[in-house]
Protein backbone atom coordinates (compact mmCIF):
# COMPACT_ATOMS: atom_id res chain seq x y z
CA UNK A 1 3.48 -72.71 18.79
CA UNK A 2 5.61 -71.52 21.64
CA UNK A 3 9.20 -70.58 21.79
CA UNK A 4 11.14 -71.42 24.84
CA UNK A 5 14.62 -69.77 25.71
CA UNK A 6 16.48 -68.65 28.62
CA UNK A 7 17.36 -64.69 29.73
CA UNK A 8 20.31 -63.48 28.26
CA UNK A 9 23.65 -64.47 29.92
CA UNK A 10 24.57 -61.21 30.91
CA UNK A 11 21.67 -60.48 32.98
CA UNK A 12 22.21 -61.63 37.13
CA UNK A 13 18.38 -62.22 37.95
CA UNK A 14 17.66 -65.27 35.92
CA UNK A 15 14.16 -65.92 37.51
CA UNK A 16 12.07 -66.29 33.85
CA UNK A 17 8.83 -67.31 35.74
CA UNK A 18 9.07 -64.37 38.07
CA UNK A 19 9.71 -62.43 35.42
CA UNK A 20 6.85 -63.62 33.18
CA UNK A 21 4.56 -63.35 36.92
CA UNK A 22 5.84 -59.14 36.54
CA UNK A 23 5.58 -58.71 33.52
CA UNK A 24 1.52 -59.63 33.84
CA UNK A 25 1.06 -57.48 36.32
CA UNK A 26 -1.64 -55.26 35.25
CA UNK A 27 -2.21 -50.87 35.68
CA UNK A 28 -5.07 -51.96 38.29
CA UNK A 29 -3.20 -54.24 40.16
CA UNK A 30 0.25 -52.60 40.13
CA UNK A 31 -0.58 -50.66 43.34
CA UNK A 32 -1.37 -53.98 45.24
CA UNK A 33 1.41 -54.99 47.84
CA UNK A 34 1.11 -57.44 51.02
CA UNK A 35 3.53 -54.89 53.47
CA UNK A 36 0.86 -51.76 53.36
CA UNK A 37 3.78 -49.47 54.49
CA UNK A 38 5.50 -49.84 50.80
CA UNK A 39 2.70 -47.61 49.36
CA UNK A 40 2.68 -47.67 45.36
CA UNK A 41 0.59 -44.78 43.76
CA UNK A 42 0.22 -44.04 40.21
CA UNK A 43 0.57 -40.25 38.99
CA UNK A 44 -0.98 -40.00 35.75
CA UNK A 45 0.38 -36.24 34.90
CA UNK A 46 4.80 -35.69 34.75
CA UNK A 47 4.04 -32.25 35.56
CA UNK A 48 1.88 -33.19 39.16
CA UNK A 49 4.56 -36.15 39.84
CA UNK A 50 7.79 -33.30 39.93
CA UNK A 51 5.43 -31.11 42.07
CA UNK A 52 4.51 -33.70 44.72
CA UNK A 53 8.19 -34.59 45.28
CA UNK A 54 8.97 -30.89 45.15
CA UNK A 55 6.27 -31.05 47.92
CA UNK A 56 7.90 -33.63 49.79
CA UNK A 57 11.32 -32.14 49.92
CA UNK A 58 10.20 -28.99 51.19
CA UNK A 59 7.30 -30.27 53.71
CA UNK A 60 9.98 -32.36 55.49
CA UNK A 61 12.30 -30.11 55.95
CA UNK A 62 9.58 -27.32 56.99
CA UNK A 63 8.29 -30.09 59.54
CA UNK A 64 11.64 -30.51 60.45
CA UNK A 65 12.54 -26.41 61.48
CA UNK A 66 9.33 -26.49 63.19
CA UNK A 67 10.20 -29.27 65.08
CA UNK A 68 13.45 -27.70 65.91
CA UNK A 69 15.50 -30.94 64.44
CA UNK A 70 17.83 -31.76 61.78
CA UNK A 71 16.54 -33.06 58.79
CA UNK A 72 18.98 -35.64 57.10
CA UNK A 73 18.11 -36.54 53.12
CA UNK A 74 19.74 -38.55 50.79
CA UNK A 75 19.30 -37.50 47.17
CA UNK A 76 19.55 -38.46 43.97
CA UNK A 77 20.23 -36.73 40.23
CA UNK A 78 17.75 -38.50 39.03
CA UNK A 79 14.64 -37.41 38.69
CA UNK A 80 15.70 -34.05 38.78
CA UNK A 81 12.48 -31.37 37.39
CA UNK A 82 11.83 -31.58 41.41
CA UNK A 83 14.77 -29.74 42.55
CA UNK A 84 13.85 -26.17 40.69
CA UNK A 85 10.46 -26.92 41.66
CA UNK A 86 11.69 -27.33 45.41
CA UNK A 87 13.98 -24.24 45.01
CA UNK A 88 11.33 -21.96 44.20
CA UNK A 89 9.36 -22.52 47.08
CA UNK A 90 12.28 -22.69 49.51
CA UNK A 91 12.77 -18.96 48.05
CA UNK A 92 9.56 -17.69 48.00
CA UNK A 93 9.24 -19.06 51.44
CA UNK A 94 12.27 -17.89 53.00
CA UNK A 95 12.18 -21.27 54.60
CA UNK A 96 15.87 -21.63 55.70
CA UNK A 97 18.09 -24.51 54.92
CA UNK A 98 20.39 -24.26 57.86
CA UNK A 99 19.27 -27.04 59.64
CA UNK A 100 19.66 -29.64 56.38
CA UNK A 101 22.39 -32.34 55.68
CA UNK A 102 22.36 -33.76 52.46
CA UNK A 103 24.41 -36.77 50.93
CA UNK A 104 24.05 -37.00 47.76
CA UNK A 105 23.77 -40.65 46.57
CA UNK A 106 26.78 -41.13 44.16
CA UNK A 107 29.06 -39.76 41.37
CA UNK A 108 30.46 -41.11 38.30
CA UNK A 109 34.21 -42.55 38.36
CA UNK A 110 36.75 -43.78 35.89
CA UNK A 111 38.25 -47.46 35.17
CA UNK A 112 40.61 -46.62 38.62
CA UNK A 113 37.72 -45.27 40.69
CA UNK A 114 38.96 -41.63 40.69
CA UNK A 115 35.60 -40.16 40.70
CA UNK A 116 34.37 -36.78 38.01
CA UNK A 117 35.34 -33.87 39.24
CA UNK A 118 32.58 -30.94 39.53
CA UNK A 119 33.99 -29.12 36.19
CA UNK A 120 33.11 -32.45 34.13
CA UNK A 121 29.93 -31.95 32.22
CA UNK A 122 28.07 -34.77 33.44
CA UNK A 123 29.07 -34.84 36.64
CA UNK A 124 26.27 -35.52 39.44
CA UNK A 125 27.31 -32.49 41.53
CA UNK A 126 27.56 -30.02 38.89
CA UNK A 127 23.71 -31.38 38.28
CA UNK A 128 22.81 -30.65 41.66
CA UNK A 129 24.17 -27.19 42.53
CA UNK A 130 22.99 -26.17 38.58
CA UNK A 131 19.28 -27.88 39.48
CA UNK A 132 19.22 -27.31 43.09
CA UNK A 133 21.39 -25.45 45.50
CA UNK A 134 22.59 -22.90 43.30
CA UNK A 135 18.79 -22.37 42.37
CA UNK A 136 18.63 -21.78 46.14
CA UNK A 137 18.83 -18.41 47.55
CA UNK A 138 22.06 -17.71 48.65
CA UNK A 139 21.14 -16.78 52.64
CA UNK A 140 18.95 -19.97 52.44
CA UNK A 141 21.15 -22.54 51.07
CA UNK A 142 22.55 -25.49 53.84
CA UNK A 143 25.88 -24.44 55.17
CA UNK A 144 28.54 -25.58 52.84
CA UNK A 145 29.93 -28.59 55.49
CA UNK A 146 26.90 -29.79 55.62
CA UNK A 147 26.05 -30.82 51.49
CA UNK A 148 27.84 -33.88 50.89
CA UNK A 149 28.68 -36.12 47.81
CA UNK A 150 30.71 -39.04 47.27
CA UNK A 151 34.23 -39.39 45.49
CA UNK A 152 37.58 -41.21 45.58
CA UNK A 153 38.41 -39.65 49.04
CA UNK A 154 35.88 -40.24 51.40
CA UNK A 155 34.07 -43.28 49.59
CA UNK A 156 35.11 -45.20 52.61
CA UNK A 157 34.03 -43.33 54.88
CA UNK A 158 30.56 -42.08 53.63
CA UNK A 159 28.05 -44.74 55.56
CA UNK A 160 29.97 -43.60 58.20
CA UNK A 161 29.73 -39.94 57.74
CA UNK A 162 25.82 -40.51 57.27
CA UNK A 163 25.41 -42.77 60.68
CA UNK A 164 27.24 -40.17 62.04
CA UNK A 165 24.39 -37.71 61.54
CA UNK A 166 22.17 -40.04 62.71
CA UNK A 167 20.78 -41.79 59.86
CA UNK A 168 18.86 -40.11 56.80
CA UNK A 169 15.73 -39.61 57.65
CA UNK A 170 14.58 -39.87 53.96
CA UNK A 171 16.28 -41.49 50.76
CA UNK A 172 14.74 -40.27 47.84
CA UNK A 173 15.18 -42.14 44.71
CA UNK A 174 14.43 -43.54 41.52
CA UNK A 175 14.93 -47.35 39.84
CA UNK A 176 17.14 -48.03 37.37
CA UNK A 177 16.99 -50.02 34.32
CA UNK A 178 18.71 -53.10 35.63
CA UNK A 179 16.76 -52.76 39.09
CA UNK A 180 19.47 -50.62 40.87
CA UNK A 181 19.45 -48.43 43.49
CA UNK A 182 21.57 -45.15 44.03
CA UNK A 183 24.53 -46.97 41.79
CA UNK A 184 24.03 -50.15 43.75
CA UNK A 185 24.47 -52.46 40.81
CA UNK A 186 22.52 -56.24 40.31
CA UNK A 187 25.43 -58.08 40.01
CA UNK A 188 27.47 -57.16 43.20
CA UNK A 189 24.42 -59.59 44.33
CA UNK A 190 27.24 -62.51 43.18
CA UNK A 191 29.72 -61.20 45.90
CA UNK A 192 27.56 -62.07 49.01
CA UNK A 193 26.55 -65.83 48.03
CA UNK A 194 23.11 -65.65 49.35
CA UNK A 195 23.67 -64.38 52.17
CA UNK A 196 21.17 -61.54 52.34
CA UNK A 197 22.04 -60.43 55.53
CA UNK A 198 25.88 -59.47 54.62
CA UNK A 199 23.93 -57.81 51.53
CA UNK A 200 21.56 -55.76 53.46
CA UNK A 201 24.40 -54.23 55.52
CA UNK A 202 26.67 -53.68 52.70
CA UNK A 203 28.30 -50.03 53.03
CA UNK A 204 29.07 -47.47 50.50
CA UNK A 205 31.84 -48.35 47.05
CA UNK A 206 33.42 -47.71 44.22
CA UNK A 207 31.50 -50.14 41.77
CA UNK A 208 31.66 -51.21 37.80
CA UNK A 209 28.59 -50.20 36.76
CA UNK A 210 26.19 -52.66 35.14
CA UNK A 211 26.02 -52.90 31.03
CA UNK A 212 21.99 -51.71 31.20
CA UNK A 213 22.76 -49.23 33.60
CA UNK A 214 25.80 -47.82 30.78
CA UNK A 215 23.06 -48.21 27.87
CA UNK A 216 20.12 -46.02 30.20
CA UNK A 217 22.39 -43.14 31.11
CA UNK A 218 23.09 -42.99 27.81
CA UNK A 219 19.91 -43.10 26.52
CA UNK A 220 18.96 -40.35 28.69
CA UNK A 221 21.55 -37.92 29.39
CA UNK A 222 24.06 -38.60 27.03
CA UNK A 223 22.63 -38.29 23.44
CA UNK A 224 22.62 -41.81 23.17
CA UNK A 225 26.44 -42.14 23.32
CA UNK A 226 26.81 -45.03 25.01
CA UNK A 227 30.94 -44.13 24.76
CA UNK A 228 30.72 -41.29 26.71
CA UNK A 229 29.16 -42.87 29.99
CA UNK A 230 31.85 -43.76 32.70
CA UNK A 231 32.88 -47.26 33.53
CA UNK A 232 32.19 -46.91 37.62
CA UNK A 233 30.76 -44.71 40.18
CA UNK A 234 30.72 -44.58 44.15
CA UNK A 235 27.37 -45.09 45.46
CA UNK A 236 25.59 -45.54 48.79
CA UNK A 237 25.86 -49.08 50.20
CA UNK A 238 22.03 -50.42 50.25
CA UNK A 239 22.63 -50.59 54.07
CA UNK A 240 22.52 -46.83 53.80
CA UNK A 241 19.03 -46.96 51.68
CA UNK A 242 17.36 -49.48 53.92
CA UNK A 243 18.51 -48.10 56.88
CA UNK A 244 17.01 -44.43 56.02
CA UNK A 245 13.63 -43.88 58.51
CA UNK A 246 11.80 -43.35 55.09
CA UNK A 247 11.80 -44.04 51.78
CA UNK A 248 10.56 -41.89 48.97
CA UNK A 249 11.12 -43.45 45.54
CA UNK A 250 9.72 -41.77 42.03
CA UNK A 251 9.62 -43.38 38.65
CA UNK A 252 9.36 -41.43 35.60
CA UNK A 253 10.88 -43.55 32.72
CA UNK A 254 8.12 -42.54 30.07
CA UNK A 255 9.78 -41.89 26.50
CA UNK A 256 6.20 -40.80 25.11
CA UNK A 257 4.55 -43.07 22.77
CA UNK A 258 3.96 -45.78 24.04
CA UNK A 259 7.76 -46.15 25.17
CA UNK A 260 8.51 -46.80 28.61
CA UNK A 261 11.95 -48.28 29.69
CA UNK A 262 10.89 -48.39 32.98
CA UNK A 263 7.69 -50.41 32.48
CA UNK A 264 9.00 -54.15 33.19
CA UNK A 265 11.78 -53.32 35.85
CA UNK A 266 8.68 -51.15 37.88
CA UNK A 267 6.51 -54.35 38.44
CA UNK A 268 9.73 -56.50 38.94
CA UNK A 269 11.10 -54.16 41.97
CA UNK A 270 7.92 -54.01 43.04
CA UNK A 271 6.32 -57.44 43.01
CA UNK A 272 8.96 -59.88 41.98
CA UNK A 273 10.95 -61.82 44.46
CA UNK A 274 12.95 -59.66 47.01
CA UNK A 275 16.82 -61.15 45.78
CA UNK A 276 20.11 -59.44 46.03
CA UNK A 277 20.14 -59.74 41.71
CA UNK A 278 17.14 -56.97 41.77
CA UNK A 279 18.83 -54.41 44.45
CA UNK A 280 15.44 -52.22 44.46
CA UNK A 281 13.08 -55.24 45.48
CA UNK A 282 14.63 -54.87 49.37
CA UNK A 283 12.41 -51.58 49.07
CA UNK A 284 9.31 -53.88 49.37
CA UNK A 285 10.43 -54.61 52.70
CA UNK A 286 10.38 -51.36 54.07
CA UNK A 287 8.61 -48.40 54.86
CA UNK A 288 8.29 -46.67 51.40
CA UNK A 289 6.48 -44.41 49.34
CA UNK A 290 6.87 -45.95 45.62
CA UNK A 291 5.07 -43.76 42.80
CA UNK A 292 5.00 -44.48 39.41
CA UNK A 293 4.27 -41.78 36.29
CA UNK A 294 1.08 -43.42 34.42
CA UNK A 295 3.04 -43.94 30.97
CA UNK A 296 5.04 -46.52 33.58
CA UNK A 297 2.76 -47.97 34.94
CA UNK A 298 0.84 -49.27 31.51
CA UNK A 299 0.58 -53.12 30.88
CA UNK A 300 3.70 -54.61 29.64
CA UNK A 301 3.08 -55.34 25.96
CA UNK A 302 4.80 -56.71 22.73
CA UNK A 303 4.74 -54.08 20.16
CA UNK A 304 5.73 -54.14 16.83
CA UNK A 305 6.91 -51.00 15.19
């Protein structure tokens, strides 16, 4: 006998079919995409996954000093094992920083938008200079005017301040539970009426963040406390993601037995219909490196437990 219903009220993609089309999406044909420039790989081993983005990081900026440019990166908190991976070879390397601008891709806020300051526990840039620049050397590190993150005072400003460096030249990333990118929630989709264009060039806010997104960040970083996860958070507009010259996107959302919470949303990003409700899917039209842990990328399946 089959049981029909519709998705949950609260969710903004409401495509059940497309859905149901994702969700069958097998392990061998996950890595399957019509654009060959969004490039999906599946990394069986966590501990191989951290080190190739560790890798990445530092052979872009290396190919940058040789090349005697600027290298321009947005970043994320989020995965983060990469960053002391990246720091130790930046140190053992003596490969200077000076040439790097970073923006880092958002920061939790309040119910009035006042963003976390850096001496709040779970605030993004505390992560990165604990995970990454302070793991730098000190002589090595990017000069200080150059490492970026959003808050309340230059939120307005901070496409701006990246187009003024000329564009990223990579955003690095991960998906979230509810399809988002950077804090680039699924249902700001409702503010542009269809018109994907508008969306596409949509600049950096201060944005309510999205129920799953609330119930992810506390399943992983919070102890589960759901209470103690902020209300908003300034982000990078999605014109700022799509308009990076690359894109270098990592899923790891593998709880370990059989528990994935990344599983469905993977496939859907990756292979549903590109929609402003599922922010991530615009990555399918770009130039992108997309890889997925292997516990992700495991067939979708009922369980019972």
């Amino acid at each position: 006998m089959t049981f029909e219903y519709s998705l949950s009220a609260f969710l903004p993609f409401r495509d059940a079919a497309a859905a149901k089309a994702a969700r069958e999406i097998t392990r061998e044909q996950i890595t399957q995409h019509a654009n060959p420039d969004f490039r999906i790989r599946v990394e069986d081993d966590r501990a191989a996954l951290y080190q190739a983005f560790a890798d990445d990081i530092v052979d872009r900026i290396r190919a940058a000093r040789d090349e005697g440019r600027k290298f321009v990166a947005i970043l994320p908190v989020g995965p983060v094992p990469q960053y002391e991976i990246a720091a130790r070879t930046i140190n053992a390397e003596g490969l200077s920083l000076d040439h790097v601008v970073t923006f880092n891709m958002d920061e939790y806020a309040d119910e009035e938008g006042r963003t976390a300051p850096e001496s709040w526990e779970g605030s993004f840039k505390s992560a990165m200079w604990e995970n990454f620049f302070g793991r730098v050397d000190e002589h090595l590190r990017p000069r200080a005017e150059n490492i970026h993150f959003p808050d309340s005072d230059n939120i307005a400003d901070y496409s701006r301040m990246i187009e003024d460096e000329g564009g990223a030249d990579v955003c690095y990333g991960g998906i979230g539970w509810s399809g988002h990118i950077a804090f680039w929630e699924p249902h700001l989709g409702f503010e542009f009426e269809g018109d994907l264009g508008a969306y596409r060039a949509a600049p950096s806010r201060i944005v309510e963040l999205h129920p799953m997104t609330i119930m992810q960040n506390a399943l992983h970083t919070f102890g589960a406390d759901w209470s103690w996860v902020p209300p908003k958070a300034a982000t990078v507009g999605i014109k700022d993601i799509l308009e990076a010259k690359h894109r270098s996107f990592w899923l790891d959302g593998d709880l370990g037995g059989g528990v994935s919470w990344q599983r469905f949303i993977a496939r859907l990003v990756a292979h549903g219909p590109v929609n402003e409700f599922v922010p991530g899917s615009f990555l399918q039209e770009t130039r992108c490196d997309y890889t997925i842990l292997g516990g992700v990328a495991d067939d979708v399946r009922l369980t019972m437990s």
